[in-house]
N, C-alpha and C. Protein backbone atom coordinates (compact mmCIF):
# COMPACT_ATOMS: atom_id res chain seq x y z
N UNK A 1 0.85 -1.18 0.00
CA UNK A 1 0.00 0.00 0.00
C UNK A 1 0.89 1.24 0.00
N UNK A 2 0.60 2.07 -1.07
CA UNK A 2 1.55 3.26 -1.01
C UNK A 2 1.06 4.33 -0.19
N UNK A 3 1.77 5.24 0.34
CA UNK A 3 1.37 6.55 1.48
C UNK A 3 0.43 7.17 1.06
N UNK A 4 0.01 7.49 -0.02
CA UNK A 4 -1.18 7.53 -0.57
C UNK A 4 -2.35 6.88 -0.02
N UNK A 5 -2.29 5.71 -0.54
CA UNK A 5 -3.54 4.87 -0.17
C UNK A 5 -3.63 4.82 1.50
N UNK A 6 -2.63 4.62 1.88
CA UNK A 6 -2.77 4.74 3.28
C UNK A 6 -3.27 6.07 4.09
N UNK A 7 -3.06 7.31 3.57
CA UNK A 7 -3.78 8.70 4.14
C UNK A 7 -4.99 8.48 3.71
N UNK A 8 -5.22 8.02 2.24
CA UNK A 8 -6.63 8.08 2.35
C UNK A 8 -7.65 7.10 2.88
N UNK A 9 -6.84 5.68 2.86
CA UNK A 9 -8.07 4.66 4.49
C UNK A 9 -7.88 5.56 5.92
N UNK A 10 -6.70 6.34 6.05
CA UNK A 10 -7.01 6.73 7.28
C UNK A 10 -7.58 8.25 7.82
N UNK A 11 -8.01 8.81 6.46
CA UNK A 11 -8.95 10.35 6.60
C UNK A 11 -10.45 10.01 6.38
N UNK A 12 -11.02 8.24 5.74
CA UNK A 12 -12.00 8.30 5.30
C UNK A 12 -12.57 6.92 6.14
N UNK A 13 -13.64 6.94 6.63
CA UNK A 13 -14.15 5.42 7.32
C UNK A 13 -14.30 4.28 6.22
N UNK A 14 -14.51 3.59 7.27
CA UNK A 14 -14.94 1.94 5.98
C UNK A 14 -16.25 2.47 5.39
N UNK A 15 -17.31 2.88 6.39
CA UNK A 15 -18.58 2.88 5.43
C UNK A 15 -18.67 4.10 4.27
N UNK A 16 -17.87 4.98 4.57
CA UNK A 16 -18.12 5.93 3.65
C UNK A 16 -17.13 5.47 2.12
N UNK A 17 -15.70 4.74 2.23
CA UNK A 17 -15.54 4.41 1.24
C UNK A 17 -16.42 3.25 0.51
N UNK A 18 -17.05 2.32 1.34
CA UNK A 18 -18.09 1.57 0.90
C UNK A 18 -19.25 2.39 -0.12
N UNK A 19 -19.97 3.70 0.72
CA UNK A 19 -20.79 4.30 0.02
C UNK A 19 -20.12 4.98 -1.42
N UNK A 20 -19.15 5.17 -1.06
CA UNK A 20 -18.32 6.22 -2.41
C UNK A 20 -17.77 5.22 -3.62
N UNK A 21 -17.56 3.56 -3.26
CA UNK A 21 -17.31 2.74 -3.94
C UNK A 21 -18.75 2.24 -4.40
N UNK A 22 -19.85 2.26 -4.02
CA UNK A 22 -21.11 1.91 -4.78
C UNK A 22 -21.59 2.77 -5.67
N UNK A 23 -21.65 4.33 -4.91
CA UNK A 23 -22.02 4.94 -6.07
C UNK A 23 -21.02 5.38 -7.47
N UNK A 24 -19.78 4.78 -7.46
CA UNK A 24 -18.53 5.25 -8.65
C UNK A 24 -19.36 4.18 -9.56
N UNK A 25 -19.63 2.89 -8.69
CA UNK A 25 -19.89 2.09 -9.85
C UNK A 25 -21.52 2.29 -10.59
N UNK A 26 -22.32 2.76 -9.78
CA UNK A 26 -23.90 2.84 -10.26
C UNK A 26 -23.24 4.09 -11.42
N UNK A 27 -22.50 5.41 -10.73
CA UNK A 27 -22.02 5.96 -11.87
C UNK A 27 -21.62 5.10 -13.08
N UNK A 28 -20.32 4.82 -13.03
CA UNK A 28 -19.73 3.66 -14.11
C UNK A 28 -20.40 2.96 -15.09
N UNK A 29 -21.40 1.83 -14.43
CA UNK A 29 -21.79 0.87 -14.39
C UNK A 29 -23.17 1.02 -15.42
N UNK A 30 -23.52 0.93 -14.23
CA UNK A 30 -25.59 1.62 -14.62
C UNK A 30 -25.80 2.75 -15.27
N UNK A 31 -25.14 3.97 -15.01
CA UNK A 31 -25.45 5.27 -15.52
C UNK A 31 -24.80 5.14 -17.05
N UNK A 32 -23.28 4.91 -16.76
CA UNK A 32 -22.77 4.87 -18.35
C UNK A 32 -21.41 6.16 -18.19
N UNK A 33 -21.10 6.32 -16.98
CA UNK A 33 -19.97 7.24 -16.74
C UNK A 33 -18.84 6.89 -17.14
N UNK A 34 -18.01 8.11 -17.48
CA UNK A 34 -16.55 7.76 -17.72
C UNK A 34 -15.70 8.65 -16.52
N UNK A 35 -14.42 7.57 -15.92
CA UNK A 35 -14.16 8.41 -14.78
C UNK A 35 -12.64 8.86 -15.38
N UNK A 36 -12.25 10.18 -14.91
CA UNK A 36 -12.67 10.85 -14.00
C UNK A 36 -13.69 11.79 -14.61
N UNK A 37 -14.95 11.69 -13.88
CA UNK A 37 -16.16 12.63 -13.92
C UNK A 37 -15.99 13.93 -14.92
N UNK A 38 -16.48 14.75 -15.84
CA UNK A 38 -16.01 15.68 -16.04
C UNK A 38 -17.10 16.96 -15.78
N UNK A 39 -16.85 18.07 -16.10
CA UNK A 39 -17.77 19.03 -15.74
C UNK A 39 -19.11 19.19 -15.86
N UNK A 40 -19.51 18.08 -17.22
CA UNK A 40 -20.49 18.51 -17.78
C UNK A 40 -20.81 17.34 -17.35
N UNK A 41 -20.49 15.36 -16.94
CA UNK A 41 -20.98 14.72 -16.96
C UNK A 41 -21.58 14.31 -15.48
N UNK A 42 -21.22 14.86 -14.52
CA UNK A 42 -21.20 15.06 -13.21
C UNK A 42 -22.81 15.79 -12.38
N UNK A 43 -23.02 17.21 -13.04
CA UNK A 43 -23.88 17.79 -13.33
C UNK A 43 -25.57 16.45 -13.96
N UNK A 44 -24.65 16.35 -14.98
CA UNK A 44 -25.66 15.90 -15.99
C UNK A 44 -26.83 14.10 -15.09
N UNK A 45 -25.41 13.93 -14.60
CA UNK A 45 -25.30 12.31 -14.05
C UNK A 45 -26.77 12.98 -12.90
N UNK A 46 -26.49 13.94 -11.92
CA UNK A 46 -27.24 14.18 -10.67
C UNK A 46 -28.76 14.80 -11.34
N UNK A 47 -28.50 15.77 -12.05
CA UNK A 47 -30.19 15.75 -12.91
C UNK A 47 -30.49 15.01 -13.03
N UNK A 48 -30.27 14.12 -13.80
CA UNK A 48 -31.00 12.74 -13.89
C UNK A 48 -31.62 11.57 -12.97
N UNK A 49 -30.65 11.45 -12.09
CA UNK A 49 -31.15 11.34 -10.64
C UNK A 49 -32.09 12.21 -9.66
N UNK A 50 -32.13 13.88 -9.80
CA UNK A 50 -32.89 14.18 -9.19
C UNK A 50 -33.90 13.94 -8.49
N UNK A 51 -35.06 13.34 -9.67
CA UNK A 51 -36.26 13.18 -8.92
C UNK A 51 -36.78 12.00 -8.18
N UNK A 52 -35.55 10.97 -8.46
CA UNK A 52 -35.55 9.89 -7.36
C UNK A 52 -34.89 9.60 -6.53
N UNK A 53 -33.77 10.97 -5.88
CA UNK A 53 -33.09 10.19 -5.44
C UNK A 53 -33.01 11.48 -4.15
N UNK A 54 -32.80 11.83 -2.72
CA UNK A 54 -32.94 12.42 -1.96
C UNK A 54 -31.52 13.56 -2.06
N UNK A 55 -31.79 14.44 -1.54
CA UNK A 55 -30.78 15.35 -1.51
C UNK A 55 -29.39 14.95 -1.02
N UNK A 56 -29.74 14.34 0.12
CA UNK A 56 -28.62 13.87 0.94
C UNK A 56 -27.87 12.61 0.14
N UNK A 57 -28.50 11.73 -0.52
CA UNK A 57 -27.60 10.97 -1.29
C UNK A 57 -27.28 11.64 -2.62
N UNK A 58 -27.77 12.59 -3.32
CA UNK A 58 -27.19 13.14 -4.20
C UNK A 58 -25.97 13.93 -3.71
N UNK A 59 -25.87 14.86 -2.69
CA UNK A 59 -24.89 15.23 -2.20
C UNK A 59 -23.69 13.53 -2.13
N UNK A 60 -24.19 12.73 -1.83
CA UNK A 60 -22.64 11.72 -1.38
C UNK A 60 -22.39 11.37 -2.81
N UNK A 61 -23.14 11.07 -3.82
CA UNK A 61 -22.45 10.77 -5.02
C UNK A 61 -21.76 11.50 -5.46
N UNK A 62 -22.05 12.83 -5.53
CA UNK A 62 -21.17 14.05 -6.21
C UNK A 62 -19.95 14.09 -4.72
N UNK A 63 -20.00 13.81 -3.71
CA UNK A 63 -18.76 13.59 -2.83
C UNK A 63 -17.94 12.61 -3.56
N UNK A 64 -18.56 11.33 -3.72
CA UNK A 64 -17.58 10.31 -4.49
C UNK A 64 -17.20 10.64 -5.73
N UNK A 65 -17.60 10.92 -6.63
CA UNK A 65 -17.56 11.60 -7.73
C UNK A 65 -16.37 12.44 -7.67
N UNK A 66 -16.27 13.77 -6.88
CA UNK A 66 -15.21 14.60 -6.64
C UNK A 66 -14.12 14.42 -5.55
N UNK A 67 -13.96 12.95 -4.94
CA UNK A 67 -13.03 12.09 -4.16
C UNK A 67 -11.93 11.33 -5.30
């Protein structure tokens, strides 16, 4: 594990990289994202989600997203 990876298991909990590793992939995966996120696809990704998806988890995807 490089010093890298290691600051970042130890600034971020298990569950939140859990949450930030589910939604990269619903990004990825399901949505049809290319990472790293870009200005316009990021935006575009959370509109689309809007109306089903609560504020508070739209806020953590665009956290993972910009992690």
């Amino acid at each position: 594990m490089s010093k890298l990876e290691r600051y970042v298991k130890i600034a971020t909990r298990d569950n939140t990289r859990g949450a930030y590793h589910g939604a990269i992939l619903q990004f990825v995966i399901e949505w049809g994202g290319f990472l790293p996120a870009t200005a316009e696809s990021a935006p575009s990704y959370l509109a689309d989600h809007a109306e089903t998806l609560s504020v508070n988890t739209l806020c953590q995807r665009f956290g993972a997203l910009a992690f």
